[in-house]
C-alpha atoms as a PDB file:
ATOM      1  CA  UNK A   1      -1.488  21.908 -22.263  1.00  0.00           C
ATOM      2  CA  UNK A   2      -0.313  20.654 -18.938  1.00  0.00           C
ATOM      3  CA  UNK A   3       3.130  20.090 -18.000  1.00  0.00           C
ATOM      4  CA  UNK A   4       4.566  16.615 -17.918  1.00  0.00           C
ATOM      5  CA  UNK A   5       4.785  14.882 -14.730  1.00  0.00           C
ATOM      6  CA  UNK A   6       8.460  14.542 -12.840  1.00  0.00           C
ATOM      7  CA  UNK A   7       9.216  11.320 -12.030  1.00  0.00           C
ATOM      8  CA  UNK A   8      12.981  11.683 -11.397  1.00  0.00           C
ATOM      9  CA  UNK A   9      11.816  14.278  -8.592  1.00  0.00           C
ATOM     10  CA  UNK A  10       9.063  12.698  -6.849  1.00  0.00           C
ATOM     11  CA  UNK A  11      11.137   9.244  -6.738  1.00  0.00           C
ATOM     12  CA  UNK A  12      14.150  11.587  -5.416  1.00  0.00           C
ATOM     13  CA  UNK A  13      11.674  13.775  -3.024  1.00  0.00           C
ATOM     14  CA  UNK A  14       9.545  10.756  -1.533  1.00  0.00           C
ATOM     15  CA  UNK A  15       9.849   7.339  -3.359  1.00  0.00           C
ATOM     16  CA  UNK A  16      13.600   6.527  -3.120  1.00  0.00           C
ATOM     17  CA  UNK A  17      14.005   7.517   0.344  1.00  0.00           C
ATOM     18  CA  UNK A  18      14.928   5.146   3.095  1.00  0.00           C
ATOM     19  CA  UNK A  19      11.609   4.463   5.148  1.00  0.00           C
ATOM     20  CA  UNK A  20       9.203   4.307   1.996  1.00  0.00           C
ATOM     21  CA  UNK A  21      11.500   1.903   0.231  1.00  0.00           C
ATOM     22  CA  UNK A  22      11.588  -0.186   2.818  1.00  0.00           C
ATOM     23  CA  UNK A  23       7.444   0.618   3.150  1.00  0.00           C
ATOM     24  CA  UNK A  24       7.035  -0.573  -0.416  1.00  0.00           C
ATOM     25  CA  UNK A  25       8.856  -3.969   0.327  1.00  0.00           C
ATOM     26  CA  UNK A  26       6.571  -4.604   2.994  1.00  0.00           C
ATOM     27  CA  UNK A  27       3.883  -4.311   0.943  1.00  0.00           C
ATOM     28  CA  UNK A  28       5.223  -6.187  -1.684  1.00  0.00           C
ATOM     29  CA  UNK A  29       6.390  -9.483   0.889  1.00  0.00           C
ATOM     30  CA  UNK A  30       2.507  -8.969   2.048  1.00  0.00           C
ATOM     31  CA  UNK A  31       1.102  -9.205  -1.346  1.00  0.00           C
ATOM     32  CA  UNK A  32       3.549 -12.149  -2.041  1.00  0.00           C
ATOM     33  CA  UNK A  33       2.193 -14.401   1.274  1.00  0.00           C
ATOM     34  CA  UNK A  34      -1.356 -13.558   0.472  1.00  0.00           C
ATOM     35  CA  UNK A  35      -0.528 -14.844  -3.024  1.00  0.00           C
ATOM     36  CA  UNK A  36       1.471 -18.096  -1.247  1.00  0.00           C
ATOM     37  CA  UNK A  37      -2.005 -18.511   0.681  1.00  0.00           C
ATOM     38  CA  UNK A  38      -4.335 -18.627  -1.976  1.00  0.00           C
ATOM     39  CA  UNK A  39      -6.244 -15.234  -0.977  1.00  0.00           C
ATOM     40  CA  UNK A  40      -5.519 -13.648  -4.077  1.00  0.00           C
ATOM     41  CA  UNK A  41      -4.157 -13.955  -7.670  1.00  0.00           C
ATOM     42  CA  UNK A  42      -2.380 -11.727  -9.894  1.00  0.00           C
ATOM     43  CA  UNK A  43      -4.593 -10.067 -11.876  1.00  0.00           C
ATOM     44  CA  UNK A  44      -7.791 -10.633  -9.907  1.00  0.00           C
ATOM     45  CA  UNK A  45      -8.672  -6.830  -9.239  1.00  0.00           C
ATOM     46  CA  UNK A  46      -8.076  -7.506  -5.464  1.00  0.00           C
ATOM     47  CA  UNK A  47      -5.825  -5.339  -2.995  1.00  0.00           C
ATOM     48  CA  UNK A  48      -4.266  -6.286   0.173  1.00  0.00           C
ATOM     49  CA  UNK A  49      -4.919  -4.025   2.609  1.00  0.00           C
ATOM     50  CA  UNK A  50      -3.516  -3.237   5.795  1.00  0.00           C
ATOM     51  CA  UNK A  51      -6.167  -2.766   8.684  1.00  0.00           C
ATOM     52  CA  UNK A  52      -3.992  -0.319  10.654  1.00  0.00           C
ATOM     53  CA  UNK A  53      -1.748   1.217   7.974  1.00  0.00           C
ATOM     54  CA  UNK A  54       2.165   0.734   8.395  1.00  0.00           C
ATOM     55  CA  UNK A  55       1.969   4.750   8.767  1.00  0.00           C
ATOM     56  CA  UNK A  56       0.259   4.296  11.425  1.00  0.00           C
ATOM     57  CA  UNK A  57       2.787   1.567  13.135  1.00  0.00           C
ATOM     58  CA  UNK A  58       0.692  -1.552  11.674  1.00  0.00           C
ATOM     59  CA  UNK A  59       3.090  -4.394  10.579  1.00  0.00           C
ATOM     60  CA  UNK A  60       3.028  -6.887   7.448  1.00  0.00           C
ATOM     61  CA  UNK A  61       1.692  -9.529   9.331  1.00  0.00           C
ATOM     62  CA  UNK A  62      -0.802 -12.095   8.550  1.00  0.00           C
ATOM     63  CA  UNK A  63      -3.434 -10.841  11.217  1.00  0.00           C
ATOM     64  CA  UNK A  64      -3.398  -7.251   9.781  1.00  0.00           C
ATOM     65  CA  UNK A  65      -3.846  -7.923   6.386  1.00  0.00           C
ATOM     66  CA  UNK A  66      -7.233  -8.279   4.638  1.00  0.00           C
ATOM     67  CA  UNK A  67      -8.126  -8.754   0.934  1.00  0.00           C
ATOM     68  CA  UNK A  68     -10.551  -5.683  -0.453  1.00  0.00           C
ATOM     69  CA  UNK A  69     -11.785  -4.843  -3.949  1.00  0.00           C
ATOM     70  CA  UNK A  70      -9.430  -2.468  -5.603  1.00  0.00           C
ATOM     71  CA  UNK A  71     -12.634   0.051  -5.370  1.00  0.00           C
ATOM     72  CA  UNK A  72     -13.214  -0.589  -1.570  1.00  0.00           C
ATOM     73  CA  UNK A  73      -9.810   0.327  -0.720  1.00  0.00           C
ATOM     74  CA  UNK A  74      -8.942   3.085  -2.497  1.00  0.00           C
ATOM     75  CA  UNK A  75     -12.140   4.846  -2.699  1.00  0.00           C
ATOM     76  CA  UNK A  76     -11.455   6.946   0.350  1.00  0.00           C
ATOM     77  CA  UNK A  77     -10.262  10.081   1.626  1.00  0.00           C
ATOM     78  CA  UNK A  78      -6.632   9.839   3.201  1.00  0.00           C
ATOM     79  CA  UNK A  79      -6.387  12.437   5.260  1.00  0.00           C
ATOM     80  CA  UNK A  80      -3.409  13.535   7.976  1.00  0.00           C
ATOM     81  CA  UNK A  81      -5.282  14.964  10.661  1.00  0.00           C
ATOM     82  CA  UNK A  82      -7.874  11.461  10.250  1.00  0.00           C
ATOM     83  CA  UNK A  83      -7.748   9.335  13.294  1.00  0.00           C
ATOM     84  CA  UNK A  84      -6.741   5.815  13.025  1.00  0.00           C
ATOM     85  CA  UNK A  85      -9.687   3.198  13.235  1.00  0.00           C
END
């Protein structure tokens, strides 16, 4: 049997802290003006996607964002050592 996932101590390790909270409502306000645009829908099986990842140093704006297939953008490899696009 396999031992039940932490959530209390990855949101305390990585989720809750400072940069990826404020990460996560970037992503959120990008979803939101895609939705405002008429891009996507909830529900749709779309994902906004960031060309150059805010990782990276790519911003929420409108001219990095792109609407993928929730298959097309996840389907990859992320990688630390990759090199940005």
């Amino acid at each position: 049997m396999t031992k039940a996932r932490d959530y209390r101590h990855e949101y305390d390790a990585y989720q809750g802290k400072p940069e990826q909270v404020k990460n996560r409502a970037k992503r959120n306000t990008a979803r939101a003006e895609m939705e405002k645009a008429g891009r996507v829908s909830k529900g749709d099986g779309k994902d906004v996607d960031h060309k150059r990842p805010l990782s990276k140093g790519g911003s929420a704006g409108t001219d990095n964002l792109q609407v993928k297939s929730v298959h097309a953008n996840r389907a990859y490899k992320r990688r630390s050592d990759r090199k940005p696009a």
